[in-house]
Protein backbone atom coordinates (compact mmCIF):
# COMPACT_ATOMS: atom_id res chain seq x y z
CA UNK A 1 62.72 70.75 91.59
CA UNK A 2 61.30 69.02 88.42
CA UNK A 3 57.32 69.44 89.46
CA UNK A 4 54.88 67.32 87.02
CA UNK A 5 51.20 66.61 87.77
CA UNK A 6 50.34 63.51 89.96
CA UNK A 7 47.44 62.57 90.05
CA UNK A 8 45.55 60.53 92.46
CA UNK A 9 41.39 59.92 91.44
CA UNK A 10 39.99 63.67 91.05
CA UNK A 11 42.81 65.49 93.12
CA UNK A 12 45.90 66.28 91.46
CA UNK A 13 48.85 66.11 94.39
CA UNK A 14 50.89 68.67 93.13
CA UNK A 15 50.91 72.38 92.20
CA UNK A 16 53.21 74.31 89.80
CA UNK A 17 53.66 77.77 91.47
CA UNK A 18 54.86 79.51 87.80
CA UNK A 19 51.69 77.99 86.56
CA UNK A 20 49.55 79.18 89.31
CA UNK A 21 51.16 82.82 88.66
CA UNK A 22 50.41 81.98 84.79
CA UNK A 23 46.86 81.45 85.36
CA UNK A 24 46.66 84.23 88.12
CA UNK A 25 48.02 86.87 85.66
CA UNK A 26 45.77 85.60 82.91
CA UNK A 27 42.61 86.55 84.66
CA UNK A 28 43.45 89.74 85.32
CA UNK A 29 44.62 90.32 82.04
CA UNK A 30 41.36 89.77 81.34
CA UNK A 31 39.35 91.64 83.70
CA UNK A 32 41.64 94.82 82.59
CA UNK A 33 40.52 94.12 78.93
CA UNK A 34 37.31 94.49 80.00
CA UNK A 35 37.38 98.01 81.39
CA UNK A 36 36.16 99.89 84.88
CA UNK A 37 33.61 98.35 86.90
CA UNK A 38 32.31 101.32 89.28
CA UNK A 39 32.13 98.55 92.31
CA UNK A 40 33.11 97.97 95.97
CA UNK A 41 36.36 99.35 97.03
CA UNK A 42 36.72 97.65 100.31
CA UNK A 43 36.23 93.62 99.70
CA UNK A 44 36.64 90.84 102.26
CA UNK A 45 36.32 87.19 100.15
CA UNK A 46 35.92 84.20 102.28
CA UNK A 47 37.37 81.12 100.08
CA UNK A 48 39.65 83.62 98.48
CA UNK A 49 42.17 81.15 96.56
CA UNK A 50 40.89 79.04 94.05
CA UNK A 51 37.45 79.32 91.68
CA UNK A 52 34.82 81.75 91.97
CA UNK A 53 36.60 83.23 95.07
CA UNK A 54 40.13 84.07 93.38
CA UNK A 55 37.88 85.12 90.15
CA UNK A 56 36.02 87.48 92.66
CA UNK A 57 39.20 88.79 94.34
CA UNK A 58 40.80 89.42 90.91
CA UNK A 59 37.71 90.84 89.51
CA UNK A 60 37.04 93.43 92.40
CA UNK A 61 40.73 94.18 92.12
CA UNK A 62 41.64 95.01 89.02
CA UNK A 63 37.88 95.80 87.86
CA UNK A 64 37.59 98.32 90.32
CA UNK A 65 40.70 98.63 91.93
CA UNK A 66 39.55 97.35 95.37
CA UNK A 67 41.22 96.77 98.82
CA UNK A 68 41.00 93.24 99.27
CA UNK A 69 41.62 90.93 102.33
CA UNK A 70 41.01 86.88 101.45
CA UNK A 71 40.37 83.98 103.87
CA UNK A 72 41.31 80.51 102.80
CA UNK A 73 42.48 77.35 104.49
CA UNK A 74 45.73 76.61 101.84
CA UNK A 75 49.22 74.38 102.53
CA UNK A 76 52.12 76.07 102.39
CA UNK A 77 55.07 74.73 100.60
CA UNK A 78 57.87 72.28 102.05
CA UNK A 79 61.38 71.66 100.67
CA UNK A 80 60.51 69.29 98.09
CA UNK A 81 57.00 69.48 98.58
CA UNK A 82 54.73 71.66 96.51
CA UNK A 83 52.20 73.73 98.31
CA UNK A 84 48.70 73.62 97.65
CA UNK A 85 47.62 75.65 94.29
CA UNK A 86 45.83 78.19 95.86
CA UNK A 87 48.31 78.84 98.26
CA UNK A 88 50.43 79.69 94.74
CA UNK A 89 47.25 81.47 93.16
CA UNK A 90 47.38 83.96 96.48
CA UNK A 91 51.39 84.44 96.28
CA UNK A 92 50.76 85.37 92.84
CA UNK A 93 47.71 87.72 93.46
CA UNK A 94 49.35 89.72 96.13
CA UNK A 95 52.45 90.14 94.10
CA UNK A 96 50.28 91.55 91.27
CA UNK A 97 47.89 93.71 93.62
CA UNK A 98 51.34 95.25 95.53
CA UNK A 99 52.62 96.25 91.91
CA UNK A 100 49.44 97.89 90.74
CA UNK A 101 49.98 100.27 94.33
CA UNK A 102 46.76 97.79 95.47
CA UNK A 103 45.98 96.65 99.55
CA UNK A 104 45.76 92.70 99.52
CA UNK A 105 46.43 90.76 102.24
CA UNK A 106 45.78 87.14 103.60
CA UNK A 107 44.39 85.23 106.29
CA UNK A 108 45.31 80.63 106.20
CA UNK A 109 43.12 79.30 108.43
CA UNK A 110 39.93 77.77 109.05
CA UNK A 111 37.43 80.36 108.26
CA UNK A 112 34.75 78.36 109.97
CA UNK A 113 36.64 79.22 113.22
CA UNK A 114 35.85 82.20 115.26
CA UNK A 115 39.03 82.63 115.64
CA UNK A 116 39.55 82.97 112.36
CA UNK A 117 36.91 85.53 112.24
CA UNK A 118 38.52 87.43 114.92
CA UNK A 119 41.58 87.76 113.07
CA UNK A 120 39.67 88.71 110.15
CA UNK A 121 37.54 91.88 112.17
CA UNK A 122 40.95 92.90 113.78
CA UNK A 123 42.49 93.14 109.98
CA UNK A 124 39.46 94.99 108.57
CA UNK A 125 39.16 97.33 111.72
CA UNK A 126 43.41 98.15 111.65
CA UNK A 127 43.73 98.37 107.59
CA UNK A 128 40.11 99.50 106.30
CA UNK A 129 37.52 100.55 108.64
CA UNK A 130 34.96 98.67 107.14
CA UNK A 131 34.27 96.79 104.09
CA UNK A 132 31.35 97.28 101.50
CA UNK A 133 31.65 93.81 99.71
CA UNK A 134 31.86 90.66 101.49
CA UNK A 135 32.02 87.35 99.19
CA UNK A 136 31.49 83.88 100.45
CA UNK A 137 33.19 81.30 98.77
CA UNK A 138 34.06 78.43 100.89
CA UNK A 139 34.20 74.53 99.45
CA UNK A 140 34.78 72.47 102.15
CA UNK A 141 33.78 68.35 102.82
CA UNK A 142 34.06 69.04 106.43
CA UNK A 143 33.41 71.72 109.00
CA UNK A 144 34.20 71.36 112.50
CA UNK A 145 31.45 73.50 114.83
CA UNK A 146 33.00 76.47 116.17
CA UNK A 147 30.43 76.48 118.92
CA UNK A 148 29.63 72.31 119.34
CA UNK A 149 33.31 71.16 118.83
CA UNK A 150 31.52 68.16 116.42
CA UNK A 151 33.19 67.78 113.02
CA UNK A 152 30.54 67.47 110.27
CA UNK A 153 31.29 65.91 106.80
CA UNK A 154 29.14 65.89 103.73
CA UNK A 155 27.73 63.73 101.58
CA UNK A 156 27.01 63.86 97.61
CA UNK A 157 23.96 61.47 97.85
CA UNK A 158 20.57 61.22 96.32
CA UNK A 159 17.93 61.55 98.43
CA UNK A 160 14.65 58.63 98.18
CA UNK A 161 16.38 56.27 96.97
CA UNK A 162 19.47 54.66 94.93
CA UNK A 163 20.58 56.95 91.98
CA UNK A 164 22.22 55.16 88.59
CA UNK A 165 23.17 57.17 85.45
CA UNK A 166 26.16 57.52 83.44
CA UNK A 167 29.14 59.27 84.42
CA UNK A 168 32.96 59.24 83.55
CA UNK A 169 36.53 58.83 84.42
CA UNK A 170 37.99 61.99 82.81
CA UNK A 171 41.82 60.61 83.11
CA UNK A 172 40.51 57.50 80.79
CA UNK A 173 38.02 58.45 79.30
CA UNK A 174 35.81 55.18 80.44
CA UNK A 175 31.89 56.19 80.25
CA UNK A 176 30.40 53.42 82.78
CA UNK A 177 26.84 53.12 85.06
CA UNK A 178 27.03 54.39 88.24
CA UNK A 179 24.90 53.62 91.15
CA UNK A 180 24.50 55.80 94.70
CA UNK A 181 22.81 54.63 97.08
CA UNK A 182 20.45 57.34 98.96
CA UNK A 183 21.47 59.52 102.04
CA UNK A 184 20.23 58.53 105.23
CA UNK A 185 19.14 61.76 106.94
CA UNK A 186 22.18 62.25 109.39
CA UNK A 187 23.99 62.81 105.94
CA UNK A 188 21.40 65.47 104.99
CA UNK A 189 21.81 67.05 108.31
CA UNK A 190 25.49 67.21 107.97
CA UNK A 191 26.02 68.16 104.53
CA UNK A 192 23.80 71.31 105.11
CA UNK A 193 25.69 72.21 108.05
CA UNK A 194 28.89 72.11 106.16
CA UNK A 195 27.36 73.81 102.84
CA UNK A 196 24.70 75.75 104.24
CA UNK A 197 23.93 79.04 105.09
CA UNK A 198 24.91 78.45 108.76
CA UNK A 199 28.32 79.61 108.57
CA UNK A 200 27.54 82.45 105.95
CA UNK A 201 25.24 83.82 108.61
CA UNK A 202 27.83 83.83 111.88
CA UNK A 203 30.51 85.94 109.41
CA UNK A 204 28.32 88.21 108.84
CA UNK A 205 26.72 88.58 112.37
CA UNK A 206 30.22 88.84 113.58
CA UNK A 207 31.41 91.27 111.19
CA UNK A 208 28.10 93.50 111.93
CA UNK A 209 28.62 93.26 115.44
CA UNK A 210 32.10 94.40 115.50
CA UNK A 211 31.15 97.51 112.93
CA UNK A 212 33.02 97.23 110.16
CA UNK A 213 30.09 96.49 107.53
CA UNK A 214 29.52 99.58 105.38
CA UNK A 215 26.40 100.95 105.89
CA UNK A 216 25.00 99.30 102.15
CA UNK A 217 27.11 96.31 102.52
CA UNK A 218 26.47 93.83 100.04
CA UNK A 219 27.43 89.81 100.56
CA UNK A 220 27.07 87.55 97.94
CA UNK A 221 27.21 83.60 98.37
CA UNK A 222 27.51 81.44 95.18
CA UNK A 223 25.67 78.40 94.22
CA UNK A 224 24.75 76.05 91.53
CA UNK A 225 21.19 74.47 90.30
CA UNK A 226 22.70 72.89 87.06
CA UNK A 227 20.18 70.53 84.20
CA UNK A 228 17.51 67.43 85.00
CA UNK A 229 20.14 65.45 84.06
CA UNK A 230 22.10 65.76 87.47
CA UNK A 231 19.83 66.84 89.85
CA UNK A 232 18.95 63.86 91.34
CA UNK A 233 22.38 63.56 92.68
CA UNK A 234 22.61 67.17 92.82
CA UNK A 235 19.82 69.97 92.84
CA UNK A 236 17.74 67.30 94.72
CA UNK A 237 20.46 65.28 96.14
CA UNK A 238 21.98 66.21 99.49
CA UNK A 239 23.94 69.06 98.10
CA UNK A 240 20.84 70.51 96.76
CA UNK A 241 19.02 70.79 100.56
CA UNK A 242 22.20 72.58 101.22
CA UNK A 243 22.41 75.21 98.42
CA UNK A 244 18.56 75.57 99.65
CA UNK A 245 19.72 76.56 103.07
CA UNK A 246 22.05 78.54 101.67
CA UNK A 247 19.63 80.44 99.07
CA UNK A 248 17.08 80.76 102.29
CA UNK A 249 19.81 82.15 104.57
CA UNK A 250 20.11 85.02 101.92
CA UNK A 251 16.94 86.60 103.48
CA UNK A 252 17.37 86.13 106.94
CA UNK A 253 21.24 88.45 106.03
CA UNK A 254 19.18 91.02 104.43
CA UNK A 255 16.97 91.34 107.38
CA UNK A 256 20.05 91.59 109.77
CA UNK A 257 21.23 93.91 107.74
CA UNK A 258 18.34 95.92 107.57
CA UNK A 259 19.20 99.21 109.82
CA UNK A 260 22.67 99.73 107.69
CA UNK A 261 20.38 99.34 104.67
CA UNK A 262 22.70 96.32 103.98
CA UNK A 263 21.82 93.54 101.08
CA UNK A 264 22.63 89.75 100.63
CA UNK A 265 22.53 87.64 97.59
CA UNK A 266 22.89 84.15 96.55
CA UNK A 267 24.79 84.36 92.70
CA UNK A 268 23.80 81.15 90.90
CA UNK A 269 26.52 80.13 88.70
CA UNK A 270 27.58 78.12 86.00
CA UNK A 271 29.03 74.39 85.94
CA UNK A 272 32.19 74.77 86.09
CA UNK A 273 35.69 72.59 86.19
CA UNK A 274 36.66 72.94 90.26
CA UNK A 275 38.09 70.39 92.83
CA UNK A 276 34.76 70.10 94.28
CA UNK A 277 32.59 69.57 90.97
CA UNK A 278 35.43 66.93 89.61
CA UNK A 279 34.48 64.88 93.04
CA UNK A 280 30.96 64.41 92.07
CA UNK A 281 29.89 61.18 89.65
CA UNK A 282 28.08 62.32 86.18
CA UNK A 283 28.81 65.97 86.81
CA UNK A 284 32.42 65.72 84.69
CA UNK A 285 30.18 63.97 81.46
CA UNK A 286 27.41 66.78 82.16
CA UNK A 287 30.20 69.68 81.50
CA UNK A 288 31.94 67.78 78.76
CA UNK A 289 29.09 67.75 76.50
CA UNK A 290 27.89 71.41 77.95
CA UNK A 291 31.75 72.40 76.94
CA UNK A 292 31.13 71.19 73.79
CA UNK A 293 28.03 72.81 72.92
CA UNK A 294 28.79 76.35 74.84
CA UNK A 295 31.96 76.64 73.08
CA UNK A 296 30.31 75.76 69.50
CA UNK A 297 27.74 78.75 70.10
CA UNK A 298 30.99 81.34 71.83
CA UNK A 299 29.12 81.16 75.05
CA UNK A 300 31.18 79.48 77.41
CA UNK A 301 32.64 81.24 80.09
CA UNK A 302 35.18 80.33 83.14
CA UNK A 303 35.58 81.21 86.61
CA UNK A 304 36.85 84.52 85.75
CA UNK A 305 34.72 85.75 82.54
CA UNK A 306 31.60 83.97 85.17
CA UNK A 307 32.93 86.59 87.71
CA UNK A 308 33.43 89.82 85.94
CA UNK A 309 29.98 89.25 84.40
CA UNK A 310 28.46 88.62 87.52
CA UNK A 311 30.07 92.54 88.87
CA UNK A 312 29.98 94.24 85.37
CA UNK A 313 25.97 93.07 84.28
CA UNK A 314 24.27 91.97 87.62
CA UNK A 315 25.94 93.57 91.20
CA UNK A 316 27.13 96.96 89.55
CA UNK A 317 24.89 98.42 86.68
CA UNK A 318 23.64 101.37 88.63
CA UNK A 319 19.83 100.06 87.89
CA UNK A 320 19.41 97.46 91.16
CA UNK A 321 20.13 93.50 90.93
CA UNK A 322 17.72 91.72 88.80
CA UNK A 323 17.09 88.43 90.35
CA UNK A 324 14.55 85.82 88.82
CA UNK A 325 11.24 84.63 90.94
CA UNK A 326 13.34 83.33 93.97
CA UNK A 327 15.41 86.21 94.55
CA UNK A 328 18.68 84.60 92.99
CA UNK A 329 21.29 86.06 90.78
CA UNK A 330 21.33 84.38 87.63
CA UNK A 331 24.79 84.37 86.12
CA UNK A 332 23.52 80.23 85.08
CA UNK A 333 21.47 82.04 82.20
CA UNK A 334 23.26 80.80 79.43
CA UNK A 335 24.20 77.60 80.29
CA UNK A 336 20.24 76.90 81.23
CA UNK A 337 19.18 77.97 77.75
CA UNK A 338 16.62 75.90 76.69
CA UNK A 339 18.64 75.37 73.34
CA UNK A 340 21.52 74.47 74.85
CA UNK A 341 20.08 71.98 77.54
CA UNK A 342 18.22 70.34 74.74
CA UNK A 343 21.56 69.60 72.71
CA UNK A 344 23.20 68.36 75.82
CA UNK A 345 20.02 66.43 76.96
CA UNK A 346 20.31 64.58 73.35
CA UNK A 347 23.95 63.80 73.69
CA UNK A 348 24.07 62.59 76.82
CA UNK A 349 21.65 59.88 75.65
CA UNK A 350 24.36 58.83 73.24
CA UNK A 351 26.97 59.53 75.26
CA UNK A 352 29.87 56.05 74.68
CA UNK A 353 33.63 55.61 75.85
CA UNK A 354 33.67 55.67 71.85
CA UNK A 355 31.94 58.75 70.84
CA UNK A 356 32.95 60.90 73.27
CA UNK A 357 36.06 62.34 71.95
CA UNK A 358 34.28 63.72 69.24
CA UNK A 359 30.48 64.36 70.74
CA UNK A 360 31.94 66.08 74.19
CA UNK A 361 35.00 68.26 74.85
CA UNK A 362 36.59 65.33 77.45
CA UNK A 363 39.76 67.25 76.25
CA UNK A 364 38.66 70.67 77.51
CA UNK A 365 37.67 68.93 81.11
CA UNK A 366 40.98 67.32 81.35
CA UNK A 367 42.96 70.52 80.39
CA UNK A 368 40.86 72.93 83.11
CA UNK A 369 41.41 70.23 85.62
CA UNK A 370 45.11 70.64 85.07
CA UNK A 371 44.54 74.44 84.98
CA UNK A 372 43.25 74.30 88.52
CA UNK A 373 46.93 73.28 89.47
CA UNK A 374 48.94 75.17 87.39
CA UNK A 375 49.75 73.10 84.65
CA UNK A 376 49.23 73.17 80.98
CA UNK A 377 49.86 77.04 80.40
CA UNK A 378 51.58 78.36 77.65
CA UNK A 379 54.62 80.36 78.40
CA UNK A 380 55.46 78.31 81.00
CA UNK A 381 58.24 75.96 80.90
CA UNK A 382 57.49 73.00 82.84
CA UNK A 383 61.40 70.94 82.37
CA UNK A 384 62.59 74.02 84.39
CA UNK A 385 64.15 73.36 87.48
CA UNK A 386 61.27 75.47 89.65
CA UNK A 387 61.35 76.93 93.46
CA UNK A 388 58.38 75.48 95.34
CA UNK A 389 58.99 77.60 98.66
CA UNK A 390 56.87 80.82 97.62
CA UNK A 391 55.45 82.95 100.39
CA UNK A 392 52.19 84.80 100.37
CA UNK A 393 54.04 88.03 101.32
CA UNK A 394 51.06 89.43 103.66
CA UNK A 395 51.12 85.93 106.12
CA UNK A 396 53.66 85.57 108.35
């Protein structure tokens, strides 16, 4: 089939599996440019397929040649039906890892299930032993309880009362007001039981329990803290009690992990183009006009150069993790430098419909949105009559 991006709001409904591969095989062309990374060699990622996870399961990969087992919750393909992109992105890694001689396999399924979990021990304990890197990466608006049976969805609300800024559509172009009103608490509760630590802590209780943590495990989590400008629907919003949870949960994983002289971190990253950030109003202006400015100074960074950063300069130095004042991995440092939050700060005050073309990089947005699903890559040829039934060759 003919397979062209449609798009409905901030989800695009297709995928193009040759541009998936594309954008697979680009990041690890990119990692290997960058040389060795003396790192884990036994990785489980949890959110393995698209983002910071896939840029973590390349990176420990093909950075330091790694075992690596991923966990997603992906759609396969139907005839005439495209599959989900990171269903394509994990096709594509696992062909790559098998021709580099390199263990990768897959688990699709709810990873907030413990059966899911299971699964996941039973693979660890039958192909590796244990594992000495465990990444959490999940996005997710709704997690159903593996112990309550109650499904909990989350909320991107301010919190005290009704937010209005500017934000915009990134298809049009349209800068416009927008007003939130504030969370009631039941959406508090619920959006830090789908984005907190909660689940974060049960992996790695379960995968302690059943042995196959390394003794010095390490499990990162990622997160995001991100400018004034959006952190009253963000940092401060309901998402923000969330990423607190999760940044608190950090500790209580060390101290469980203790006796196999085990360590957890939370990496704070930088605002990026993903599914989940597209879905939240004034975030897609923010990174427009941060695109603009990081790219203007050769400072911005994607999911992948984020990633091997994060392995090469903060988990795998051989001197310790530096964290800043609240234990956190700072891989955000560039973004949040005070020179560059000033010039977006100024711009987003004149930030029109008119002027944004040429203050903001609206383009950019728009073209690693289209990224995310696989289209827009050079060297691929999108008229071509393409095969949307691809397997991930590990899943049955």
């Amino acid at each position: 089939m003919i397979i062209e991006p449609r798009m409905r709001g901030f989800i695009c409904l297709t995928a193009h599996p040759t541009g998936c591969e594309q954008n697979v095989k680009n990041q690890i062309n990119y990692v290997k440019s960058k040389g060795h990374i003396e790192g884990a060699k036994k990785v489980l990622v949890i959110g393995a397929s698209t983002g910071f996870g896939l840029a973590s399961r390349i990176t420990s990969a093909f950075g330091s040649d790694a075992a690596t087992i991923g966990v997603f919750f992906e759609k396969p393909p139907m005839e005439g039906k495209t599959a989900s992109p990171g269903w394509y992105n994990s096709a594509a890694f696992e062909n790559e890892a098998q021709k580099a001689g390199l263990y990768a396999k897959s688990i699709n399924g709810d990873a907030f299930s413990n059966e899911i979990k299971q699964q996941t021990i039973d693979m660890i304990k039958a192909d590796l032993g244990q594992v000495d890197l465990v990444i959490y990466s999940l996005a997710s608006p709704a997690r159903l309880h593996p112990t309550t049976g109650v499904l909990h969805r989350s909320a991107l609300k301010p919190i005290g009362g009704t937010f209005t800024n500017k934000t915009v559509d990134f298809h049009t172009g349209n800068v416009s007001q927008i007003s939130i009103e504030p969370a009631v608490q039941e959406d508090i509760d619920n959006t830090v039981v789908v984005m907190g630590g909660e689940d974060w802590s049960m992996w790695m209780d379960a995968l302690k329990s059943a042995g196959v943590l390394a003794n010095g495990a390490t499990t990162v989590a990622y997160s995001y803290i991100g400018p004034e400008v959006t952190e009253a629907v963000y940092r401060k919003g309901t998402i923000g009690r969330a990423k607190d949870h999760l940044e608190a949960t950090a500790f209580s994983i060390t101290d469980s992990l203790k006796d196999i002289d085990g360590k957890a971190y939370v990496s704070v990253n930088k605002a990026l183009v993903t599914q989940a950030s597209s879905a939240i109003p004034v975030i897609p202006l923010y990174i427009s006009l941060l695109y603009k400015i990081m790219k203007a100074e050769g400072i911005h960074e994607g999911c992948i150069e984020q990633m091997q950063r994060l392995y090469s300069e903060r988990l795998y130095t051989g001197n310790g993790v530096p964290t800043d004042d609240k234990g956190r991995i700072r891989i955000d440092d560039w973004e949040m430098r005070a020179d560059v939050q000033e010039k977006v700060a100024s711009l987003w005050l004149e930030a029109t419909t008119e002027n944004l073309p040429q203050i903001g990089d609206l383009e950019g947005y728009r073209s690693d949105f289209h990224n995310l699903f696989g289209f827009g890559f050079e060297g691929v040829d999108y008229k071509a009559d393409t095969n949307e039934m691809v397997n991930v060759s590990s899943i049955e």
